[in-house]
Protein backbone atom coordinates (compact mmCIF):
# COMPACT_ATOMS: atom_id res chain seq x y z
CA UNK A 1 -8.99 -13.15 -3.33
CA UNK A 2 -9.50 -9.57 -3.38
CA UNK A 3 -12.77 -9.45 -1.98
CA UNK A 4 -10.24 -8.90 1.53
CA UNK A 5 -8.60 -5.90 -0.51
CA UNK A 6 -12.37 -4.35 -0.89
CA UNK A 7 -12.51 -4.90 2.85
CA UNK A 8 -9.48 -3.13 3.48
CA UNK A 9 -10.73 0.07 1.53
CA UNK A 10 -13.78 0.42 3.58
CA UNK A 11 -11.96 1.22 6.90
CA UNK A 12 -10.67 4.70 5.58
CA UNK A 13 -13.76 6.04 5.02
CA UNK A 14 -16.42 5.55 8.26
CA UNK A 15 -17.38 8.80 8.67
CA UNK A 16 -18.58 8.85 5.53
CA UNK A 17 -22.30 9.73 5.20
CA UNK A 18 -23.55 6.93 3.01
CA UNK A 19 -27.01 8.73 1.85
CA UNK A 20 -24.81 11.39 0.28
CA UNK A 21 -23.52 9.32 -2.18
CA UNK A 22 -25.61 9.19 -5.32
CA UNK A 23 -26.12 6.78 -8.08
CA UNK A 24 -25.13 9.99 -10.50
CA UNK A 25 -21.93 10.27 -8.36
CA UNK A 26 -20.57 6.56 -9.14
CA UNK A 27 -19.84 4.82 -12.27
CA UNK A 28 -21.91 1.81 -14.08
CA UNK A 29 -18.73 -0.47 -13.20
CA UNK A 30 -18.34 0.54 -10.20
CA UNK A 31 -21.70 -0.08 -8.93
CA UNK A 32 -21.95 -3.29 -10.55
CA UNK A 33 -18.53 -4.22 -8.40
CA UNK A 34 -20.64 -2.53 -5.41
CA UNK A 35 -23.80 -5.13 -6.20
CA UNK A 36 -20.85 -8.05 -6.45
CA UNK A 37 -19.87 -7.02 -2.80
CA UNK A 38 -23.56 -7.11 -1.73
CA UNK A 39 -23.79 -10.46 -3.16
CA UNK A 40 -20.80 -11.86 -0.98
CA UNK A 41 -22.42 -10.60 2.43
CA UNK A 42 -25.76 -12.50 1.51
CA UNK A 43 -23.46 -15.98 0.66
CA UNK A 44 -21.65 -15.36 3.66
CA UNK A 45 -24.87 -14.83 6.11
CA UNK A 46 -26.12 -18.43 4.03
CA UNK A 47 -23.28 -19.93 5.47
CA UNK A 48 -23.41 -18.50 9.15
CA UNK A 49 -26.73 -19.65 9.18
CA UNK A 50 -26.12 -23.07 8.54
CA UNK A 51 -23.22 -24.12 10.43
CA UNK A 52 -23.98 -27.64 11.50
CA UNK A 53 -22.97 -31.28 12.90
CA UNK A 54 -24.98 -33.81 10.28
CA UNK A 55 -24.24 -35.07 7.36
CA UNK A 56 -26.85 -33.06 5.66
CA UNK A 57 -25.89 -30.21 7.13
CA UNK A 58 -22.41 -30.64 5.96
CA UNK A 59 -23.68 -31.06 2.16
CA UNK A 60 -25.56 -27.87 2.42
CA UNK A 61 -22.66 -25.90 3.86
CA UNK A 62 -20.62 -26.87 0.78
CA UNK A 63 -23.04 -26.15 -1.85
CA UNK A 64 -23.38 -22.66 -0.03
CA UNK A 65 -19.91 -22.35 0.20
CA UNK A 66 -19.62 -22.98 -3.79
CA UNK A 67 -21.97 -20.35 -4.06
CA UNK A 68 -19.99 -18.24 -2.06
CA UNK A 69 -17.11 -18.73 -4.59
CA UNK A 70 -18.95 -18.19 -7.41
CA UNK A 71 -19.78 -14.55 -6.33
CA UNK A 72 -15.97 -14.49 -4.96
CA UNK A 73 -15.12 -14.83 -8.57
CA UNK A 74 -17.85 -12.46 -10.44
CA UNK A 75 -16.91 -9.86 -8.05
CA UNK A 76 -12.95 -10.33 -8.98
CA UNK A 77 -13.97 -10.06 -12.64
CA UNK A 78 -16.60 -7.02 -11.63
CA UNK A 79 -14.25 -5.00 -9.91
CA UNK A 80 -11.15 -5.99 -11.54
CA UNK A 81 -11.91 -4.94 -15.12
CA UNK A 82 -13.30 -1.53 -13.84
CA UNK A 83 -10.51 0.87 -16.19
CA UNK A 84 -9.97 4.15 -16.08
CA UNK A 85 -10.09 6.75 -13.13
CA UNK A 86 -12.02 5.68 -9.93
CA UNK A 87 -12.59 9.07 -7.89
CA UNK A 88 -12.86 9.62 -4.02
CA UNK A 89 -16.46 9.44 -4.16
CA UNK A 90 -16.50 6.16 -6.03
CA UNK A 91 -13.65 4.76 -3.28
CA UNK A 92 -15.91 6.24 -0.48
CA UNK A 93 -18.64 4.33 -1.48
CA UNK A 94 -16.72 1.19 -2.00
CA UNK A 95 -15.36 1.81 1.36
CA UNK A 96 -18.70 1.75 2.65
CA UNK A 97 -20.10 -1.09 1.01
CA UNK A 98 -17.19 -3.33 2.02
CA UNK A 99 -16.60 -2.54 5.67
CA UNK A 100 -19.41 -4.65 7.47
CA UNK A 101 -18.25 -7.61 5.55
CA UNK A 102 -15.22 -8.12 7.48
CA UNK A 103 -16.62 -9.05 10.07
CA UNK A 104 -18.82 -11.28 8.50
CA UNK A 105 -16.37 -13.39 6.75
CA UNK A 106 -14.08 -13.27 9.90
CA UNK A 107 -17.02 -14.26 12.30
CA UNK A 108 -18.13 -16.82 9.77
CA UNK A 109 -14.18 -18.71 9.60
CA UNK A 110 -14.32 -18.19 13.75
CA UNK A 111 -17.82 -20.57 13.51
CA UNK A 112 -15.85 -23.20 11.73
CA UNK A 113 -12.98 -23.36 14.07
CA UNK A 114 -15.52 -23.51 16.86
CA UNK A 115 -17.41 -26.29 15.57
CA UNK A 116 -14.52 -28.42 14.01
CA UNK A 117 -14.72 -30.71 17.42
CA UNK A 118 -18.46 -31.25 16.01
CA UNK A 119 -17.82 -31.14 12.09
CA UNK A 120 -14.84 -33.31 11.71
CA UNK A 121 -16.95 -36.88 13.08
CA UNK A 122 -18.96 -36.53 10.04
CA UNK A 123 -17.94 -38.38 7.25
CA UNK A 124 -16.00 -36.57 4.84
CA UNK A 125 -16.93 -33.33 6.11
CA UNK A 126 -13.61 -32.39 7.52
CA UNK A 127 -12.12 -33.05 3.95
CA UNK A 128 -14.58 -31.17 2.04
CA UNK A 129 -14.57 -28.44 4.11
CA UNK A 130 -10.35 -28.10 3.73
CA UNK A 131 -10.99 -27.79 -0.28
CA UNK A 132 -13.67 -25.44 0.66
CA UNK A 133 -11.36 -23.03 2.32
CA UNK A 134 -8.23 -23.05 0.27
CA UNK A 135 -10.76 -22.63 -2.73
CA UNK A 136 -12.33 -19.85 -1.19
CA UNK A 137 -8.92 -17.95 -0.02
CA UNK A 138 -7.51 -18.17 -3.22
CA UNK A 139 -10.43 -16.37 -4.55
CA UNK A 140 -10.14 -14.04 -1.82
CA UNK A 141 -6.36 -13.49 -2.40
CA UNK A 142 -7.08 -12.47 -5.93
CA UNK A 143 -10.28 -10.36 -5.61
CA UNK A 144 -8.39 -8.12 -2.92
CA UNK A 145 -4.78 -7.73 -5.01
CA UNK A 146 -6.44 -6.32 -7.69
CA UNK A 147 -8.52 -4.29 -5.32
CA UNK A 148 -5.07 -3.27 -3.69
CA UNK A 149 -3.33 -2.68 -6.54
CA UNK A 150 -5.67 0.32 -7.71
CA UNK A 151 -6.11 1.59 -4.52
CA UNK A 152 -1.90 1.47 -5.00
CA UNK A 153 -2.15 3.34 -7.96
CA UNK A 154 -4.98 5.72 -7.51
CA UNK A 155 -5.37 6.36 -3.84
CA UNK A 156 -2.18 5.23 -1.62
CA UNK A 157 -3.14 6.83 1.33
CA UNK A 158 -6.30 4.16 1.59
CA UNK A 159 -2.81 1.57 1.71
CA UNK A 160 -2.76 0.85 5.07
CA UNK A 161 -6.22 0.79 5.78
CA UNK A 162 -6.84 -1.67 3.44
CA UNK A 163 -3.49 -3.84 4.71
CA UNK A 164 -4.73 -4.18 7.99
CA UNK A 165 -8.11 -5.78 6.75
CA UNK A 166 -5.82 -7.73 4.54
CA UNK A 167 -4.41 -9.05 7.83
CA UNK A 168 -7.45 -9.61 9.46
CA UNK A 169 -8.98 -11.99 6.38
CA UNK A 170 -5.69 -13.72 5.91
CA UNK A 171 -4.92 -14.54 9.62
CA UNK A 172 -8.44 -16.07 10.12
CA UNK A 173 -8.07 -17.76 6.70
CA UNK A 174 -4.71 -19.18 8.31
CA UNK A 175 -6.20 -20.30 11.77
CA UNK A 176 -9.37 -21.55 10.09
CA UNK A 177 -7.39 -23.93 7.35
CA UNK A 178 -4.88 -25.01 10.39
CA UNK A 179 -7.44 -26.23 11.77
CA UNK A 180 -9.24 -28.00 9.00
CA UNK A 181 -5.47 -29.40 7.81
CA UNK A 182 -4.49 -31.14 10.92
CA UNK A 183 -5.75 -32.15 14.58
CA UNK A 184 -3.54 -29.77 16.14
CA UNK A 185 -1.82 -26.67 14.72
CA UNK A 186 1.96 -25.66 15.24
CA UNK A 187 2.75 -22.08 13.99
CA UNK A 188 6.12 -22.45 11.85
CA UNK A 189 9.44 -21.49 13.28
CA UNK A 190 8.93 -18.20 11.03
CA UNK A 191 6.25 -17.03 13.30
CA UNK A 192 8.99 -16.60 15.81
CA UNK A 193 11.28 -14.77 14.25
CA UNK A 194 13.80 -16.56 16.09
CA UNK A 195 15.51 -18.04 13.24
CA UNK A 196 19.18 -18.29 12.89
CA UNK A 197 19.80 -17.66 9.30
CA UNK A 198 23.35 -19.02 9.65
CA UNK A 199 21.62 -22.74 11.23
CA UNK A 200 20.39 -23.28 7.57
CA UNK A 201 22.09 -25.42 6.00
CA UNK A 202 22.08 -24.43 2.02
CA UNK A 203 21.89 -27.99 1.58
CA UNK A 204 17.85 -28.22 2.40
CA UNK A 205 17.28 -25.00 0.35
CA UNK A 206 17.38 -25.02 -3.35
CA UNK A 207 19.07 -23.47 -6.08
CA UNK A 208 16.39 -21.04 -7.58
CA UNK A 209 15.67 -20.03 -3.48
CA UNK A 210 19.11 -19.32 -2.89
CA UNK A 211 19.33 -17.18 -5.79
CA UNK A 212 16.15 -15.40 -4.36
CA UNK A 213 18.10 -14.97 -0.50
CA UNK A 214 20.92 -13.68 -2.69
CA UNK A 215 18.61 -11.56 -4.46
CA UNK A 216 17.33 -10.01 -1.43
CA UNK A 217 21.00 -10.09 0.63
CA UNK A 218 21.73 -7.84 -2.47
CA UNK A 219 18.91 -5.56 -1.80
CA UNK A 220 19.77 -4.90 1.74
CA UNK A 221 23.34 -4.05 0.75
CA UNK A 222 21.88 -1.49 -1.31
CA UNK A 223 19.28 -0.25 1.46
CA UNK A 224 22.07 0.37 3.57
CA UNK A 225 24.15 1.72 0.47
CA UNK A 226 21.07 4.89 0.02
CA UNK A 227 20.68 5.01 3.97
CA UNK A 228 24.47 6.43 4.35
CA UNK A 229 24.18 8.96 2.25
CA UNK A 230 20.73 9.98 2.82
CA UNK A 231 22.26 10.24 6.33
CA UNK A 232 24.98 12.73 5.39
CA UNK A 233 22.73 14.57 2.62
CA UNK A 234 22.53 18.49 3.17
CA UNK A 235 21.23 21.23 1.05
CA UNK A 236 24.98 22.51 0.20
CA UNK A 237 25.60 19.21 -1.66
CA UNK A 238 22.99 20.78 -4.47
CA UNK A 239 21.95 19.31 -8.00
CA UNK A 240 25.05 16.89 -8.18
CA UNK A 241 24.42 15.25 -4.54
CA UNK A 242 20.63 14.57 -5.40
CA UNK A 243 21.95 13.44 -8.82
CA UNK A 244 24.52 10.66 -6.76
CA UNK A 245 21.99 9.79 -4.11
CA UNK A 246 19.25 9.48 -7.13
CA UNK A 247 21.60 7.08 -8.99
CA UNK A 248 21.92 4.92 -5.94
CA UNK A 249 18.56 4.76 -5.84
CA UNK A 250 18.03 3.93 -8.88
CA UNK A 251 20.86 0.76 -8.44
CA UNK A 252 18.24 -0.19 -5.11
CA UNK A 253 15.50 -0.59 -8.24
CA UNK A 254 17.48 -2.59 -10.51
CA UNK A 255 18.31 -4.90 -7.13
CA UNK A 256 14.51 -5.19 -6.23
CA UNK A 257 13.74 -5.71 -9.86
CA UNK A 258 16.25 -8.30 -9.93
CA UNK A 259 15.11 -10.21 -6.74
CA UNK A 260 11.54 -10.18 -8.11
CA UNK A 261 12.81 -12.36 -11.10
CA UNK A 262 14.82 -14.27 -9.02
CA UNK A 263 11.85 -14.72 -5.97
CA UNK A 264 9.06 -15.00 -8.88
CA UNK A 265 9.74 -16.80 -11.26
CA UNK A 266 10.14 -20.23 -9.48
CA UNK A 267 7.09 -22.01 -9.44
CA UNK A 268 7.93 -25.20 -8.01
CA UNK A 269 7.48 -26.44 -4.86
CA UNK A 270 9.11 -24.29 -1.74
CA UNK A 271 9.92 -26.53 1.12
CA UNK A 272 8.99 -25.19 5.28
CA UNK A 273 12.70 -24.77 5.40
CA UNK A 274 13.18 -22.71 2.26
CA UNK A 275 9.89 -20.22 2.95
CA UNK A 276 12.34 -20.06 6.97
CA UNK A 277 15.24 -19.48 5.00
CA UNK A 278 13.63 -16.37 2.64
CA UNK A 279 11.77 -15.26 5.60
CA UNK A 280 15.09 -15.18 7.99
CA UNK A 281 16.95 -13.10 5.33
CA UNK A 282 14.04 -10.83 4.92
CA UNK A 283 12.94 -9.79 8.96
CA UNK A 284 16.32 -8.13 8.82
CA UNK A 285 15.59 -6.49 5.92
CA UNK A 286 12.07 -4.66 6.66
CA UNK A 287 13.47 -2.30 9.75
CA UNK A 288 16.05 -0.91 7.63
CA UNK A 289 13.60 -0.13 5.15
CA UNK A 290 11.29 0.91 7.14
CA UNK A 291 13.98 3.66 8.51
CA UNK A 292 15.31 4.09 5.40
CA UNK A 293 11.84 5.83 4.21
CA UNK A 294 11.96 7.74 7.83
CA UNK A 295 15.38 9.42 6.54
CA UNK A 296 13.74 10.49 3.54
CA UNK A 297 11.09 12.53 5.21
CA UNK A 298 13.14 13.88 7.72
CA UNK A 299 15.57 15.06 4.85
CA UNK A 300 12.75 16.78 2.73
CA UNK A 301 13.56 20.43 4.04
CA UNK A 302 16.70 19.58 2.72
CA UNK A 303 15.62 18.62 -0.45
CA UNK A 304 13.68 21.26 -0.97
CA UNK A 305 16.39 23.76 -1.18
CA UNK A 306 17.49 22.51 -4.15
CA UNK A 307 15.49 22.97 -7.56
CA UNK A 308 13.77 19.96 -8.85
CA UNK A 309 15.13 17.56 -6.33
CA UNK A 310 11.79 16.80 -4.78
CA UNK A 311 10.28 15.43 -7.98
CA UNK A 312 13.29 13.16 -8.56
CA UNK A 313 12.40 11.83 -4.88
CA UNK A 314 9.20 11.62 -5.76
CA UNK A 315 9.32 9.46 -9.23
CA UNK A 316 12.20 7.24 -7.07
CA UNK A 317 9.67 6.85 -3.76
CA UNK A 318 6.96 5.77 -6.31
CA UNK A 319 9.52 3.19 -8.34
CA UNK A 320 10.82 1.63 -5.44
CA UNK A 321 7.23 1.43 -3.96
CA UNK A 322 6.03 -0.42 -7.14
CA UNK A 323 9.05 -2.95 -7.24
CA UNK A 324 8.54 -3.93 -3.36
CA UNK A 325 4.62 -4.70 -4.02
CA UNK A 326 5.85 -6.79 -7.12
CA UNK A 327 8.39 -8.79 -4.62
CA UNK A 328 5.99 -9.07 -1.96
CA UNK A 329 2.74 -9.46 -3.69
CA UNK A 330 4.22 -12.81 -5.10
CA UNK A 331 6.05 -14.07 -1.71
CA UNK A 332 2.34 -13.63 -0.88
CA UNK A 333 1.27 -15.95 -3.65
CA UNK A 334 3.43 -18.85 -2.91
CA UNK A 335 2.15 -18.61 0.77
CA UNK A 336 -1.22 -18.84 -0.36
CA UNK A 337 -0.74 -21.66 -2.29
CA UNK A 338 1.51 -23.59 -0.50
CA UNK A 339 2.42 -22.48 3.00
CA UNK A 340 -0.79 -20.35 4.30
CA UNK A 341 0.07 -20.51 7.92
CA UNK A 342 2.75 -17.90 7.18
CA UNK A 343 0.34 -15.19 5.50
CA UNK A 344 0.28 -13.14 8.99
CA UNK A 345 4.02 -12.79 9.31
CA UNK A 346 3.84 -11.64 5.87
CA UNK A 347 1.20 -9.45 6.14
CA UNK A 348 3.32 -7.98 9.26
CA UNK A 349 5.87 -7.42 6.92
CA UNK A 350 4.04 -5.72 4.06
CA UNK A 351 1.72 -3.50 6.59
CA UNK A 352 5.01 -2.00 7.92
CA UNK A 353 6.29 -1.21 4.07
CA UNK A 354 3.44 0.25 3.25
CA UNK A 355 3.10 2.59 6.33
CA UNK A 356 6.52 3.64 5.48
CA UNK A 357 5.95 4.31 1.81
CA UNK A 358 2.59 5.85 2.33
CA UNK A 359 4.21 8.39 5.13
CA UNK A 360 7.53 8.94 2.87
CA UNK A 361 5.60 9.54 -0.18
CA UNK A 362 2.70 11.68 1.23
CA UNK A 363 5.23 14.24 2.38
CA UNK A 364 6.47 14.94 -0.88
CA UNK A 365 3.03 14.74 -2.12
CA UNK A 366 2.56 18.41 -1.67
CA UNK A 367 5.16 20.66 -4.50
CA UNK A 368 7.27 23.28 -3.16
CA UNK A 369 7.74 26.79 -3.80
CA UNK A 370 11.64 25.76 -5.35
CA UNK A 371 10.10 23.53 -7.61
CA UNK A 372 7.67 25.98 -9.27
């Protein structure tokens, strides 16, 4: 799964001069996670280069494809256990390792689509090759999280570099299994964005969902709660008005904490109407966090008259960052597992968090002469 994450990484670092990078420079695990990566681009050539319309040809594209898992999984257990710091030069050279597989695996998903017309005559092939797929982007999804979740912790700026290759993997994954799943594919009324929250009837959504809408209802309370009085925050407020405006955003954690129980912890089965239901509640969610995180920057030459205030934003920025990834790194989850066709709405959503967070928090990334 988070072979896609490894993807992402590679974007932020093209001009990179590969030859530079030395053995000496990069870490036994890390290396052995680069080899792992190498191994994925040779099963995924295998594959390319077999793409047929017999019988035979059908076998031989699923044993390569199992193959192809296999080093899906050795890579998420060689790059997942890597511990400890991972420096730029070590990222760089992931980076560089990962980028030309993207295309690859996208090109490679394209081919099927293509040649379903010819594929799905043969006997069984149509059926094997749906396992195939959802086998393969689950190990995809998890290869990349953990891939995404130390490039969250380590080196956020490479965020939205590696989102949009996130994107890229997931929405061919999407088109590719549509097209495996049924003759012809019909994009889900969340793809449209269209959908009138109040034309749900709670009546087709469950009890543990509804908890999760209210859960996230809550959250956007809150959002709006922080964005008032980040709006009518000046300098002259001092100490005690970052003090009030940190406590409300520390009430905005306890909410997103609170919603990622509530979201998470289900793990039944979530109905088309339930994933329109969370997604309806959410799409008005994301632009007010998303501007939310704009008023922060714009206020930080006002929080940076007043002593110590831009670490508090800083440790609150970083928080809040780490609960959202929690709520949406398992709304990804269920969508993999259950309703994949909405991964690129999702991934829409999450891109546009994570440009916001990444902007927000790299301007206070630099300490300022009040808080020395």
């Amino acid at each position: 799964m988070r072979f896609t994450s490894l993807l992402a990484t590679a974007a932020c670092v093209l001009s990179v001069n590969a030859a530079s990078l030395t053995k000496r420079a990069i870490s036994d695990q890390v290396q052995l996670c680069r080899n792992d990566i190498d191994a994925i681009s040779v099963q995924i050539k295998n594959i390319t280069d077999l793409v047929t319309d017999s019988y035979d040809g059908a076998r031989d594209i699923h044993m390569r494809k199992q193959l192809l898992e296999a080093a899906l999984e050795k890579a998420g257990d060689g790059c997942c256990t890597a511990i400890g710091k991972i420096t730029d030069e070590e990222a760089d050279a992931m980076l560089i390792i990962v980028t030309p597989v993207i295309p690859q695996a996208t090109s490679v998903l394209d081919l099927l689509v293509a040649k379903k017309s010819e594929i799905y005559p043969v006997f069984i092939a149509a059926a094997i090759a749906r396992t195939d797929l959802k086998k393969l982007n689950e190990q995809t999804v998890t290869l990349y999280t953990c891939i995404h979740d130390i490039g969250f912790e380590q080196h956020p700026t490479y965020i939205p570099t590696i989102n949009k290759f996130i994107y890229q993997l997931d929405n061919s994954f999407a088109i590719s299994r549509a097209a495996y799943d049924k003759p012809a594919f019909e994009k889900p009324s969340a793809f449209a964005l269209s959908v009138n929250s109040a034309a749900l009837d709670r009546r087709s959504v469950s009890v543990p969902v509804q908890f999760c809408i209210d859960s996230i209802n809550t959250v956007s309370f809150q959002i709006d709660v922080v964005t008032a009085s980040l709006e009518n925050f000046v300098a002259s407020a001092g100490y005690p008005g970052v003090l009030a405006l940190n406590n409300q955003a520390q009430t905005l954690e306890t909410n997103l904490k609170k919603a990622v129980n509530d979201c998470c912890i289900y793990t039944g089965t979530v109905t088309v109407e339930e994933v329109d239901a969370v997604l309806s509640t959410s799409s008005s969610v994301i632009p007010n966090a998303v501007a939310a995180l704009a008023l922060v920057k714009s206020k930080k030459s006002q929080f940076n008259q007043v002593r110590l205030s831009i670490n508090i934003v800083k440790t609150s920025l970083a928080n809040l960052n780490t609960e959202t990834s929690k709520l949406y790194n398992c709304m990804l989850s269920v969508a993999t597992a259950q309703h994949f066709s909405y991964l690129q709405i999702i991934h829409e959503y999450i891109f546009q968090l994570d440009v916001a967070f990444a902007d927000a928090r790299g301007a206070y990334a630099t300490t300022s002469t009040v808080e020395l």
